[in-house]
C-alpha atoms as a PDB file:
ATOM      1  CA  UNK A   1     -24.508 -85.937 -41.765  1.00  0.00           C
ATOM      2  CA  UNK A   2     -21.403 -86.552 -39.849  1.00  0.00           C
ATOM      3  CA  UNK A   3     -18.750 -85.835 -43.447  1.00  0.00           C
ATOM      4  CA  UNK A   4     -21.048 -82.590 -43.826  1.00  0.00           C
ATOM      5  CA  UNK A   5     -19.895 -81.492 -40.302  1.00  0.00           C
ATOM      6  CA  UNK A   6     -16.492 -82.182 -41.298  1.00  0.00           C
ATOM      7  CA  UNK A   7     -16.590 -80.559 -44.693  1.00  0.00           C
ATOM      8  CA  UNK A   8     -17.500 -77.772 -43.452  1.00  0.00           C
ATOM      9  CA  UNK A   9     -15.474 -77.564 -40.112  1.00  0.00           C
ATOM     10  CA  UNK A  10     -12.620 -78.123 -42.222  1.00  0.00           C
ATOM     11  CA  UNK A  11     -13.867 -75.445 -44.981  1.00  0.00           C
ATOM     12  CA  UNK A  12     -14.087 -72.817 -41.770  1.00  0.00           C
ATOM     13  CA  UNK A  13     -10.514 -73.579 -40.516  1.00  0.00           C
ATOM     14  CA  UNK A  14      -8.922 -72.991 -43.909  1.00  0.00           C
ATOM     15  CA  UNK A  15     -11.396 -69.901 -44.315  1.00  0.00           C
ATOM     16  CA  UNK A  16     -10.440 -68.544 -40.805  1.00  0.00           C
ATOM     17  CA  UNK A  17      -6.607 -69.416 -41.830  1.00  0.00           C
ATOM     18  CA  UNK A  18      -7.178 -66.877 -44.576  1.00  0.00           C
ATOM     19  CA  UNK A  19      -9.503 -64.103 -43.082  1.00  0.00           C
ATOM     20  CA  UNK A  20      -7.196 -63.953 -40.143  1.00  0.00           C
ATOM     21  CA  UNK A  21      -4.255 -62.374 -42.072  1.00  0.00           C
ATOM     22  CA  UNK A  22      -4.336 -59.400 -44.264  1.00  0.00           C
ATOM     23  CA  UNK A  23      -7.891 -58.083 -45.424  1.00  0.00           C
ATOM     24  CA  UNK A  24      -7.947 -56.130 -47.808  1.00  0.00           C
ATOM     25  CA  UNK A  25      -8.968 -52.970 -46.560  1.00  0.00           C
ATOM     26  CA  UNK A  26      -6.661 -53.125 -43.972  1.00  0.00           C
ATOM     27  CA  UNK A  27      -3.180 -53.825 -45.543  1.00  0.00           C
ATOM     28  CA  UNK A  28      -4.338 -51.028 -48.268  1.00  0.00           C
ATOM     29  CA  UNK A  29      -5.888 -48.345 -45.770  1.00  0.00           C
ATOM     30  CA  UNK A  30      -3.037 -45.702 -46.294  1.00  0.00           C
ATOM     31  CA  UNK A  31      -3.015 -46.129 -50.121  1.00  0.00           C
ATOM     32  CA  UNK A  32      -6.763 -45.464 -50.128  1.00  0.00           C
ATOM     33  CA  UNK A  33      -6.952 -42.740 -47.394  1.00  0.00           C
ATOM     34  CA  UNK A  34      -3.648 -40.946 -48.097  1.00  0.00           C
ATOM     35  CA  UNK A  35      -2.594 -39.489 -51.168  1.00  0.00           C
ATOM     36  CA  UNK A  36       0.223 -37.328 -52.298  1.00  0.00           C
ATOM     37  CA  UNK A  37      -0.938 -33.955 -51.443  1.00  0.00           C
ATOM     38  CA  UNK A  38       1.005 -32.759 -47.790  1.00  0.00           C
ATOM     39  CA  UNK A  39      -0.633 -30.388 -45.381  1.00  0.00           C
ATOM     40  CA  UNK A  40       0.360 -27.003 -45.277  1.00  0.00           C
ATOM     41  CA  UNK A  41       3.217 -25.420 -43.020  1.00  0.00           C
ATOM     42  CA  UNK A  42       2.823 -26.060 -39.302  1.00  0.00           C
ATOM     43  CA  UNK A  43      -0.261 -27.453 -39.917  1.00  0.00           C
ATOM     44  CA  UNK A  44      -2.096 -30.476 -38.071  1.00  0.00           C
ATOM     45  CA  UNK A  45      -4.953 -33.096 -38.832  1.00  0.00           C
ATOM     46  CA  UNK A  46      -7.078 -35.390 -36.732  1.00  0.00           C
ATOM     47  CA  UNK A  47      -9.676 -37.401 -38.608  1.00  0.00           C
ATOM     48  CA  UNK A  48     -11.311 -41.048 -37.815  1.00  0.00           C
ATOM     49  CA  UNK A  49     -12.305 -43.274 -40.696  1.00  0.00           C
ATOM     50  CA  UNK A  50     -15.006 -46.309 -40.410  1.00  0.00           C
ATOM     51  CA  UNK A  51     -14.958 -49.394 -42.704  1.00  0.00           C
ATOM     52  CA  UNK A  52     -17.489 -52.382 -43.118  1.00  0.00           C
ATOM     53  CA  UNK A  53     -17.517 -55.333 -44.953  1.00  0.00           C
ATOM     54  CA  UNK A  54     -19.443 -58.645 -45.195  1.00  0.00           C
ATOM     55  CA  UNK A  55     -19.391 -61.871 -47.507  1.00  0.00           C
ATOM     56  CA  UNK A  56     -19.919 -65.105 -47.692  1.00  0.00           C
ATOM     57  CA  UNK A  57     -17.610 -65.728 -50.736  1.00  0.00           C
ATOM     58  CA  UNK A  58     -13.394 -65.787 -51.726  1.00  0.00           C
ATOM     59  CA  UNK A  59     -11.250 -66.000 -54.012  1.00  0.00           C
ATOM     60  CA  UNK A  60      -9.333 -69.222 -54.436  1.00  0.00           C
ATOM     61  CA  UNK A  61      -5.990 -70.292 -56.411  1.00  0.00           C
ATOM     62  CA  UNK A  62      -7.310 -70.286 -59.303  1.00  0.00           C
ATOM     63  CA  UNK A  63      -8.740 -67.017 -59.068  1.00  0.00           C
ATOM     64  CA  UNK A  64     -12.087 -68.070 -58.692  1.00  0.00           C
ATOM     65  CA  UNK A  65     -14.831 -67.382 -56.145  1.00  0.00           C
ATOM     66  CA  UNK A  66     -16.126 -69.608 -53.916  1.00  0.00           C
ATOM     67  CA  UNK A  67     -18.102 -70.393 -50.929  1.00  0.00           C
ATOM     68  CA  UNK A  68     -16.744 -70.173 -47.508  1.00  0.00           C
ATOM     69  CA  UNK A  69     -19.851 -71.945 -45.750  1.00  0.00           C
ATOM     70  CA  UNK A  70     -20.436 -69.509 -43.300  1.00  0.00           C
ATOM     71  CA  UNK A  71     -20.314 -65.257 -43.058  1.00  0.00           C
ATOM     72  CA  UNK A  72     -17.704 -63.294 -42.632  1.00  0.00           C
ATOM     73  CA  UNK A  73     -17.788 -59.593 -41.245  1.00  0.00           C
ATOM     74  CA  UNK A  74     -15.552 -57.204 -40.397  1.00  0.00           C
ATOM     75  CA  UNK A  75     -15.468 -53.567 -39.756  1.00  0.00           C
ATOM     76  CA  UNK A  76     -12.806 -51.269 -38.423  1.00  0.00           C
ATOM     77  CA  UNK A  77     -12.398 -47.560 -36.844  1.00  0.00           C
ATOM     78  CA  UNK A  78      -9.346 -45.836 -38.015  1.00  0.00           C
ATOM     79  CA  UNK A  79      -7.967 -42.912 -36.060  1.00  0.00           C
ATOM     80  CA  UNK A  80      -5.331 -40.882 -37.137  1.00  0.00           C
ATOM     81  CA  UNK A  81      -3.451 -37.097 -36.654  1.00  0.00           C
ATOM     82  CA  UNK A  82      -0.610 -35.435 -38.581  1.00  0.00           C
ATOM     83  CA  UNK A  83       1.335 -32.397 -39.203  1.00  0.00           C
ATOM     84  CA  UNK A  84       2.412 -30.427 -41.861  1.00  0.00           C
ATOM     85  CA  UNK A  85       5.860 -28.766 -41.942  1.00  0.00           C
ATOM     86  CA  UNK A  86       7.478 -26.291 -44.412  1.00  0.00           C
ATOM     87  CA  UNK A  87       4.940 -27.125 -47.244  1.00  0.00           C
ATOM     88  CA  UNK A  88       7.478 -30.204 -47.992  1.00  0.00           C
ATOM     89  CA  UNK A  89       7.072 -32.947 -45.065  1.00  0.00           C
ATOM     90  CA  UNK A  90       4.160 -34.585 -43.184  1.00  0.00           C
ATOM     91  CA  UNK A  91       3.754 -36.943 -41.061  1.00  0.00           C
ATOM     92  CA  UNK A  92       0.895 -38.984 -40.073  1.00  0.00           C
ATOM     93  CA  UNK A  93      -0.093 -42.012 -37.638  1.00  0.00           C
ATOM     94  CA  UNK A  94      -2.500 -44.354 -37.972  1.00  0.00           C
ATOM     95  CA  UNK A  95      -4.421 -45.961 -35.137  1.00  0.00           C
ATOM     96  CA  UNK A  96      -6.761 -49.047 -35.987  1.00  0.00           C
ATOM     97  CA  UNK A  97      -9.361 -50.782 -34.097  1.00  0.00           C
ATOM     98  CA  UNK A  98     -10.800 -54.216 -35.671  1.00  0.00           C
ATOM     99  CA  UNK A  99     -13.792 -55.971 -35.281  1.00  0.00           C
ATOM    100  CA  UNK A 100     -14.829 -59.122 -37.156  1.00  0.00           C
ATOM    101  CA  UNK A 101     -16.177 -62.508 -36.955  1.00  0.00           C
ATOM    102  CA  UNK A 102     -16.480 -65.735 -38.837  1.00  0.00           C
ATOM    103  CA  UNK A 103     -19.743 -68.014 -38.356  1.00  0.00           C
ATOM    104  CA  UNK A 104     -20.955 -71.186 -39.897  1.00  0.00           C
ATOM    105  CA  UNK A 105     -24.808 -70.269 -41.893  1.00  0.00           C
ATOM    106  CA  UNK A 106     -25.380 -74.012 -42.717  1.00  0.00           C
ATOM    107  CA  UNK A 107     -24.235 -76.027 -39.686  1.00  0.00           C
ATOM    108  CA  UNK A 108     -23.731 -74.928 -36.333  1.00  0.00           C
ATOM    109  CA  UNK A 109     -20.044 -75.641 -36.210  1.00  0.00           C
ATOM    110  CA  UNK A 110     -18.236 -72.778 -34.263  1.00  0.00           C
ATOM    111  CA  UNK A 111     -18.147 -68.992 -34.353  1.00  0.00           C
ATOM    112  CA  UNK A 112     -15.123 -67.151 -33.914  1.00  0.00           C
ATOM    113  CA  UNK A 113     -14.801 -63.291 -33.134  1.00  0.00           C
ATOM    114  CA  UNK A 114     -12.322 -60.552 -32.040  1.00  0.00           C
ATOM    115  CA  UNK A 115     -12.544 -56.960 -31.611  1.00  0.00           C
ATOM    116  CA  UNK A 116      -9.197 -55.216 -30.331  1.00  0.00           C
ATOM    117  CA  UNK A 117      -6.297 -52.646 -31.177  1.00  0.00           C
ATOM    118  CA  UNK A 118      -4.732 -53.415 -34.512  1.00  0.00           C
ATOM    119  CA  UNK A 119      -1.472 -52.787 -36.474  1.00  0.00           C
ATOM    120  CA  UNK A 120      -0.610 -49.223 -36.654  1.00  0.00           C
ATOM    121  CA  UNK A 121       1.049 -47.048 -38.883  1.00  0.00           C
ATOM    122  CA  UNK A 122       3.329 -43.903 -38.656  1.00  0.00           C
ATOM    123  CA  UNK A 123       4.025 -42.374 -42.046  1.00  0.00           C
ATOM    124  CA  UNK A 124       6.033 -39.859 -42.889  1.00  0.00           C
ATOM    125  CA  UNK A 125       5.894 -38.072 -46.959  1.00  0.00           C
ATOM    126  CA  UNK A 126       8.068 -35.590 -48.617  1.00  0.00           C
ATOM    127  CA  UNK A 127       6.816 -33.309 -51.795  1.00  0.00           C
ATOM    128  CA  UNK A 128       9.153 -32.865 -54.529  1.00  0.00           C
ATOM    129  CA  UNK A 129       6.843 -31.067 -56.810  1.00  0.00           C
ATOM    130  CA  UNK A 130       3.598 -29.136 -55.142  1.00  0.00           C
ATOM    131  CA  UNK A 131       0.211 -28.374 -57.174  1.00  0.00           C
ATOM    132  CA  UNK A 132       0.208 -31.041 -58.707  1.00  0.00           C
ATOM    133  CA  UNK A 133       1.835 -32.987 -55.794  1.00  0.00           C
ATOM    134  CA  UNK A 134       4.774 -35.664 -56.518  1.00  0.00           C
ATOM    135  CA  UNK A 135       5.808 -37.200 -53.509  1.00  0.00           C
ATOM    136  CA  UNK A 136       7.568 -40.033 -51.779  1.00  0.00           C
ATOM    137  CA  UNK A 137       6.108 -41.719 -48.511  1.00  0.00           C
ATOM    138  CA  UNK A 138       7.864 -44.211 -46.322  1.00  0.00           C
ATOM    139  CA  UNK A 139       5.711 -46.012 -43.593  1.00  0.00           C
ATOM    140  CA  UNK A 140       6.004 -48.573 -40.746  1.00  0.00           C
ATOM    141  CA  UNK A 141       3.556 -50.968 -39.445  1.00  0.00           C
ATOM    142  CA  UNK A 142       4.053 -52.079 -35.902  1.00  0.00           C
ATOM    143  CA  UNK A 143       2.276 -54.886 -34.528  1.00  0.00           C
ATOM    144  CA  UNK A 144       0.318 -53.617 -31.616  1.00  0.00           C
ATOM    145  CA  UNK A 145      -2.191 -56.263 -32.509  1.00  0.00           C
ATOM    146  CA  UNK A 146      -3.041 -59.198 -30.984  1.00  0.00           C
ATOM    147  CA  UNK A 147      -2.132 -61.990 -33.320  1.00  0.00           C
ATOM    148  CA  UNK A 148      -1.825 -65.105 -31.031  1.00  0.00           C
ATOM    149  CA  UNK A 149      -5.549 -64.950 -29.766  1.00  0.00           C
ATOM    150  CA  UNK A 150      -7.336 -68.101 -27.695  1.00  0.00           C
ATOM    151  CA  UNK A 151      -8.592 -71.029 -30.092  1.00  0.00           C
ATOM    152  CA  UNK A 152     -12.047 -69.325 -30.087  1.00  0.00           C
ATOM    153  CA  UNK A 153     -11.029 -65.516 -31.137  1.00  0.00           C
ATOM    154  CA  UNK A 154      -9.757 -64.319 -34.434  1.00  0.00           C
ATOM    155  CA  UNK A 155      -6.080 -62.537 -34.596  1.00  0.00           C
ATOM    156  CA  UNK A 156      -6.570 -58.498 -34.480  1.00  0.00           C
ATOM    157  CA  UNK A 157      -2.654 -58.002 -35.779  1.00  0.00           C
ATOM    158  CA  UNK A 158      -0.103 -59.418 -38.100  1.00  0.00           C
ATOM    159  CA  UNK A 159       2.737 -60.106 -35.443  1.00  0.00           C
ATOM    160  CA  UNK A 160       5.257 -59.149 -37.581  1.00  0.00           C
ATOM    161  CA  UNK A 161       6.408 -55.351 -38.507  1.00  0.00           C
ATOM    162  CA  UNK A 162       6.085 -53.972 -42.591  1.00  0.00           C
ATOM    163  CA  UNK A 163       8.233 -51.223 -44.139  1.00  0.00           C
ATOM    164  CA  UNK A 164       6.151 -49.218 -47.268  1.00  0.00           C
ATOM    165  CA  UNK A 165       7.666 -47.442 -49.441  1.00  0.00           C
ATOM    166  CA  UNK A 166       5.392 -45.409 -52.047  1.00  0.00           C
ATOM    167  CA  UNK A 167       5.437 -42.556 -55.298  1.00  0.00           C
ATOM    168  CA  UNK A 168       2.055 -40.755 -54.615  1.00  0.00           C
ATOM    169  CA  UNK A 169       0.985 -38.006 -57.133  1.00  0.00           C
ATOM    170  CA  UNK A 170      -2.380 -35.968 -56.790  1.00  0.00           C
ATOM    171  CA  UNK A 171      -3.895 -32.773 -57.713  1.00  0.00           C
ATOM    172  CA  UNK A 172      -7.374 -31.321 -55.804  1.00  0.00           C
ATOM    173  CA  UNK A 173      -8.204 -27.782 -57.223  1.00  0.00           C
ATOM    174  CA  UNK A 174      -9.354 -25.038 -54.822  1.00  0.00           C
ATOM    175  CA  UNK A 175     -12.372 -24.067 -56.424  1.00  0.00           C
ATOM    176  CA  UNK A 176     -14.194 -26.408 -60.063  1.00  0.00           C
ATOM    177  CA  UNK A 177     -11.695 -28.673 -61.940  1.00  0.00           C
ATOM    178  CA  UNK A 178     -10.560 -31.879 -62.210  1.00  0.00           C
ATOM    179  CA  UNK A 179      -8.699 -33.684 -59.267  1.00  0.00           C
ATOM    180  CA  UNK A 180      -6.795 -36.944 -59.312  1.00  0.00           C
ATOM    181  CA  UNK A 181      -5.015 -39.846 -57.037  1.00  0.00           C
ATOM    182  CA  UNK A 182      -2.391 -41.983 -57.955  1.00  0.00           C
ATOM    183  CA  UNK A 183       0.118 -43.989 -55.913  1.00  0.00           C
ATOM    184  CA  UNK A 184       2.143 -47.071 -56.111  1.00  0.00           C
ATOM    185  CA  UNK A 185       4.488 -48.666 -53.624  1.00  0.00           C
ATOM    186  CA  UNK A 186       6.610 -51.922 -52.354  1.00  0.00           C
ATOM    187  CA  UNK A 187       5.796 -53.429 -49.263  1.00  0.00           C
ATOM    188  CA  UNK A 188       8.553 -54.969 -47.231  1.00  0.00           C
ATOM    189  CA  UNK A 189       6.986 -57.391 -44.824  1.00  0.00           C
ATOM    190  CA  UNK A 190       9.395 -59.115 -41.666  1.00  0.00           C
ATOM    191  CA  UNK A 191       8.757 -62.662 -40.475  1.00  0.00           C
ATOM    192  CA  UNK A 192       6.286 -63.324 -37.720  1.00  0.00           C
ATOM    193  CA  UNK A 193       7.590 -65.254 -35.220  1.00  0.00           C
ATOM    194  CA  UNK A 194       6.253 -68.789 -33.883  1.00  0.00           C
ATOM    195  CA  UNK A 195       3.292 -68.291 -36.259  1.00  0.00           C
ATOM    196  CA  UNK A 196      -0.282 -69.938 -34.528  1.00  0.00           C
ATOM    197  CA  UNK A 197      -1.116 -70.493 -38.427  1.00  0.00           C
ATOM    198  CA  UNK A 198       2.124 -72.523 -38.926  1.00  0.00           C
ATOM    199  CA  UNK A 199       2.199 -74.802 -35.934  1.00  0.00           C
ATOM    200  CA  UNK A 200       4.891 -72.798 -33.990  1.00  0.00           C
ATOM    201  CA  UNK A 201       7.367 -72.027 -37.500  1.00  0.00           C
ATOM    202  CA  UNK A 202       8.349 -68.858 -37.956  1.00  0.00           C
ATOM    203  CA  UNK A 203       6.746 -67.293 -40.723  1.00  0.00           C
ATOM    204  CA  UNK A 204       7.852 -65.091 -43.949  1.00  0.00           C
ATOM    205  CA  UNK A 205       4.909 -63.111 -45.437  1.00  0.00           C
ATOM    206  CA  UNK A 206       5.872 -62.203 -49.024  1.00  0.00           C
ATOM    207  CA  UNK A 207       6.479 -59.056 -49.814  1.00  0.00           C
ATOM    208  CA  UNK A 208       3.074 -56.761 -51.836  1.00  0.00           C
ATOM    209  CA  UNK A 209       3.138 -54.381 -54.572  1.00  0.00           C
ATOM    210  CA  UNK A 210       0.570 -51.659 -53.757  1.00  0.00           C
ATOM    211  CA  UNK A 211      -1.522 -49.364 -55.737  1.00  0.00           C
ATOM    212  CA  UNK A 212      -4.264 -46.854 -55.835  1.00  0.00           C
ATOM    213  CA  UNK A 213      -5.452 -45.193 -59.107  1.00  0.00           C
ATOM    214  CA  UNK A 214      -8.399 -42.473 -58.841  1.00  0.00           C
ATOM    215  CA  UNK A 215      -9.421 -39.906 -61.473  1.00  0.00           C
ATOM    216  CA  UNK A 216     -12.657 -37.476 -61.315  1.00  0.00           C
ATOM    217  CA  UNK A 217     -13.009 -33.928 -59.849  1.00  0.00           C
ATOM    218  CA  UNK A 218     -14.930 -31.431 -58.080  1.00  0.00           C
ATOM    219  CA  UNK A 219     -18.054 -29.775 -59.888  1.00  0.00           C
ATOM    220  CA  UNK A 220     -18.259 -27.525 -57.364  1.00  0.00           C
ATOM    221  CA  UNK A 221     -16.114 -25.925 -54.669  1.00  0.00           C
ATOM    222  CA  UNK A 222     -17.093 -28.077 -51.962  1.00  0.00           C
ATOM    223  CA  UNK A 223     -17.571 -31.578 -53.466  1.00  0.00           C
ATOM    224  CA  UNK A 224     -15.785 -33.889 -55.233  1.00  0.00           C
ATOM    225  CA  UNK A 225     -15.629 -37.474 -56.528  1.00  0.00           C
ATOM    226  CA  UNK A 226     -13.336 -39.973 -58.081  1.00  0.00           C
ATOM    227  CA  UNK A 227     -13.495 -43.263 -59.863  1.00  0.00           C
ATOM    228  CA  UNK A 228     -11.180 -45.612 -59.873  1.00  0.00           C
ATOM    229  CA  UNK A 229      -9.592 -48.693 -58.200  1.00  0.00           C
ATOM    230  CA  UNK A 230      -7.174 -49.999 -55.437  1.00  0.00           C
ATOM    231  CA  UNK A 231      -5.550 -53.495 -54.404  1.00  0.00           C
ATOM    232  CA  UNK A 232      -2.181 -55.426 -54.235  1.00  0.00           C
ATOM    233  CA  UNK A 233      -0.242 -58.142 -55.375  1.00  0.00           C
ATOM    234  CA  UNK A 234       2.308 -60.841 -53.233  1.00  0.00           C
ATOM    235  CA  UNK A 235       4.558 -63.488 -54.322  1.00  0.00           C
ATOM    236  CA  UNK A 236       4.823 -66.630 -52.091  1.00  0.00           C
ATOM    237  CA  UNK A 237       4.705 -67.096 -48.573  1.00  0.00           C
ATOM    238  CA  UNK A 238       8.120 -68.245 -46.319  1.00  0.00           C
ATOM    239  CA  UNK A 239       7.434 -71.205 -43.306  1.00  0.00           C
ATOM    240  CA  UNK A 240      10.947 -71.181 -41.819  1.00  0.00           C
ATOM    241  CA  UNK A 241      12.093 -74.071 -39.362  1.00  0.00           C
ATOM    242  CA  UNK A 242      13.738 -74.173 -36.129  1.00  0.00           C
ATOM    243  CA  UNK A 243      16.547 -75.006 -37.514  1.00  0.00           C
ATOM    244  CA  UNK A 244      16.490 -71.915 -40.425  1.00  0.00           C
ATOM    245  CA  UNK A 245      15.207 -74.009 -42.936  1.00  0.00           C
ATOM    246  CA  UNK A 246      13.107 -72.022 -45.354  1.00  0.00           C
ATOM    247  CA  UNK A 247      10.291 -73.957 -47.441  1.00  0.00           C
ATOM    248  CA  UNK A 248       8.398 -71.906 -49.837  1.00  0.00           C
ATOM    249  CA  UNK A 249       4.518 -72.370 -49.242  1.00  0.00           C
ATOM    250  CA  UNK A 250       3.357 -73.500 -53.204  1.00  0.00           C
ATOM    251  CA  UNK A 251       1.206 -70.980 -54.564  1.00  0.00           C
ATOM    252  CA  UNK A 252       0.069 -68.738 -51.770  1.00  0.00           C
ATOM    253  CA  UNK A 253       0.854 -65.590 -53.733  1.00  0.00           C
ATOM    254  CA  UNK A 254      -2.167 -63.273 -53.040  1.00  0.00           C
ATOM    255  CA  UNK A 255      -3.904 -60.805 -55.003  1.00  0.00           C
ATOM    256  CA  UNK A 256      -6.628 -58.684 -54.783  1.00  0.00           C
ATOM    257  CA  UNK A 257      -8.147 -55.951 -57.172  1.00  0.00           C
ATOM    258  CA  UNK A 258     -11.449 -53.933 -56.549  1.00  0.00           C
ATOM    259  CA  UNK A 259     -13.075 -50.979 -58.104  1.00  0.00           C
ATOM    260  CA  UNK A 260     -15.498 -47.977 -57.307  1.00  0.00           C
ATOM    261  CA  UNK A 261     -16.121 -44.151 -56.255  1.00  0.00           C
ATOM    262  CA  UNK A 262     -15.224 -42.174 -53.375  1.00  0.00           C
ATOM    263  CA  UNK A 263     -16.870 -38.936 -52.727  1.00  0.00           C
ATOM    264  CA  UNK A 264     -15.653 -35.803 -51.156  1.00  0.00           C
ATOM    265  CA  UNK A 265     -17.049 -32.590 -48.931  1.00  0.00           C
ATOM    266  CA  UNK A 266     -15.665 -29.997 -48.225  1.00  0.00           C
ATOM    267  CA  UNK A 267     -16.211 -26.679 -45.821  1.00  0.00           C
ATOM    268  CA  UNK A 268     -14.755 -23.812 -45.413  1.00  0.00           C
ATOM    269  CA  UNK A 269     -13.452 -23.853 -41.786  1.00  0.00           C
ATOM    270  CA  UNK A 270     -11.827 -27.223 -42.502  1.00  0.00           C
ATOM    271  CA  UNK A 271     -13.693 -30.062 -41.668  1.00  0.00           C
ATOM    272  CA  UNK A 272     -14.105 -32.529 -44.865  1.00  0.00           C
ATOM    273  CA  UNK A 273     -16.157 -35.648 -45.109  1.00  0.00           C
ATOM    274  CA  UNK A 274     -15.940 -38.843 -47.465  1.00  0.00           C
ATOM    275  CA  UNK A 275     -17.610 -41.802 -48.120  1.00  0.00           C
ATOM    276  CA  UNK A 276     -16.505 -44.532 -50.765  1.00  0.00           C
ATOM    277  CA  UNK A 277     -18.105 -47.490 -51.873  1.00  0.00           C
ATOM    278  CA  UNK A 278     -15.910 -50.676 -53.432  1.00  0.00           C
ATOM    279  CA  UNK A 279     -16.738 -54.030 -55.356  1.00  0.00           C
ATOM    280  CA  UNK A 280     -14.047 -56.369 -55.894  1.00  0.00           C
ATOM    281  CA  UNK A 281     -13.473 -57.434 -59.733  1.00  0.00           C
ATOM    282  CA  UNK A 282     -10.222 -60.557 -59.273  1.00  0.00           C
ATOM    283  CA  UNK A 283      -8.539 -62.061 -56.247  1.00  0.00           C
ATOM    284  CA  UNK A 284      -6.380 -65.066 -55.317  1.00  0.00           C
ATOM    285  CA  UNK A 285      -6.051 -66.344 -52.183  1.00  0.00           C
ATOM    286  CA  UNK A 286      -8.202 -63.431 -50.657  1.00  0.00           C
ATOM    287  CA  UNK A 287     -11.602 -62.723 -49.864  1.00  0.00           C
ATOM    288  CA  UNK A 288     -14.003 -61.236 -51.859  1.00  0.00           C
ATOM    289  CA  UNK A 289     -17.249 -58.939 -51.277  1.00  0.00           C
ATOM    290  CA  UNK A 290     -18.576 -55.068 -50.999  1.00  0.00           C
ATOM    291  CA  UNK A 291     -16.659 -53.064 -48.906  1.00  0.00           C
ATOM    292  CA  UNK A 292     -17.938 -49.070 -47.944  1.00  0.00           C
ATOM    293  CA  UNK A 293     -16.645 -46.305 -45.348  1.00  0.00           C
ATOM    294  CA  UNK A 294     -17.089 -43.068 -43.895  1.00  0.00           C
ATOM    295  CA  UNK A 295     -15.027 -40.604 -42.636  1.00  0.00           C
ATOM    296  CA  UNK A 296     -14.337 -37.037 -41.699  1.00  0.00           C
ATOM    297  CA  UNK A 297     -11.133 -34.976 -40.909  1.00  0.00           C
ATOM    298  CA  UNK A 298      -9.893 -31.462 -39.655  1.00  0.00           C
ATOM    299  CA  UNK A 299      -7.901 -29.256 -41.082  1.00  0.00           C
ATOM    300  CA  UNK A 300      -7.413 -25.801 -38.936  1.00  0.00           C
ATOM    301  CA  UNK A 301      -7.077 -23.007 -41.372  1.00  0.00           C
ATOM    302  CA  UNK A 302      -4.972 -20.745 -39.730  1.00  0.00           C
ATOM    303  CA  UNK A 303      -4.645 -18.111 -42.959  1.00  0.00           C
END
């Protein structure tokens, strides 16, 4: 009885270790929420996004899925505005709030929970080509977040800032037709400082290729939906010494790939609602399960 409690306190450290940096939905929220279309001249937006997921499994090294001995949950509220300008730029920030929690279903070992501010993001997009849209997005992620938390909470932030650079290209027809989202980007991510995960090292996430790929339409004037698939890829984490010695952590690349549908409403005085649904298909070194949001937004229409 007494190596079960330690297999599985052990099992929920290293599964806390992973949960507590860079879910999914979170480190890919402006790939699936944004796309390459810019608002219209002196435009704005507001809208506010909700995400949910749950599971009890992840994806190890070797790509396979696994037990975590215990539930994990999370959900998040994403707020965000914008503006349009000249047809050409927009810019947009992102405000997150996080909520999750990790908790033992076979033995009563510990349960650890947070609910705070997160990272946010201020993007900014330029169109080269309108209807369809090409365009080119560069975004920073602060970290507003809380990411050295008491022994008993979960981190709500990074603690370290991330530069994105994206290509976005979509199409959305006014009336019937078929509408499309594509995007792909680089993710430049800056060291975290005196890392809780690392003991007090300083701390080098790797850097993530990004990418969102979503192809359907709209049957009708005012709905749509698309099919398709997000996720992201890293190369090895960075622990760096006092002394600037940097040791490559062995095989912590991540990667994480899901698939599904998101659909679209529309009305004519410019309030649009979605809701997508996800299931993850390959990971590594990330956790896996069903993942769904809401949202809606506003678009004035001022001609």
């Amino acid at each position: 009885m007494k190596k079960a409690i330690i297999i599985v306190a052990f099992a929920l450290l290293l599964t806390e270790s992973l949960f507590a940096m860079d879910a999914m939905d979170m480190q890919n929220f402006i790939y699936l929420r944004d796309s390459g279309i810019v608002l219209p001249h002196l435009h704005p937006i507001a809208g506010i996004d909700y995400i949910s997921t749950s599971t009890d499994k992840t994806y190890d090294r070797e790509w396979d899925k696994e037990d975590i001995y215990g539930t994990y949950e999370r959900s998040a509220i994403w707020y965000s505005i914008g503006f349009g300008l000249g047809d050409m730029f927009e810019t947009r920030l992102f405000i997150p709030t996080l909520t999750h929690s990790l908790e033992s279903d076979y033995l009563t070992v510990r349960k650890d929970e947070s609910s705070g501010a997160s990272d946010i993001w201020l993007t900014t997009k330029f169109a080269f080509i309108q209807k369809p849209y090409l365009s080119f997005r560069f975004g920073v992620k602060f970290p507003t977040g809380d990411d050295t938390p008491p022994s008993n909470k979960l981190p709500t932030g990074d603690g370290q800032t991330d530069l994105d650079f994206s290509i976005l290209s979509a199409y959305q027809p006014e009336q019937a037709g078929v509408a499309y989202n594509v995007s792909v980007g680089y993710r430049l991510r800056f060291e975290q400082e005196e890392s809780p995960q690392y003991s007090g090292y300083d701390f080098d996430p790797a850097d993530e290729g990004h990418f969102a790929l979503y192809i359907g339409g709209k049957p009708v004037e005012y709905f749509g939906i698309l099919f398709g698939g997000n996720g992201f890829i890293s190369t090895s984490d960075d622990r760096i010494s006092s002394s600037g010695f940097s040791r490559n952590l062995d095989d912590t690349w991540r990667a994480y790939f899901q698939v599904g549908t998101i659909i679209k409403g529309y009305s004519p005085i410019g309030v649009n609602l979605r809701a997508d649904f996800h299931f993850d298909v390959a990971g590594k070194n990330e956790p896996a399960g069903f993942t769904w949001g809401m949202g809606v937004e506003y678009i004035p229409r001022f001609y």
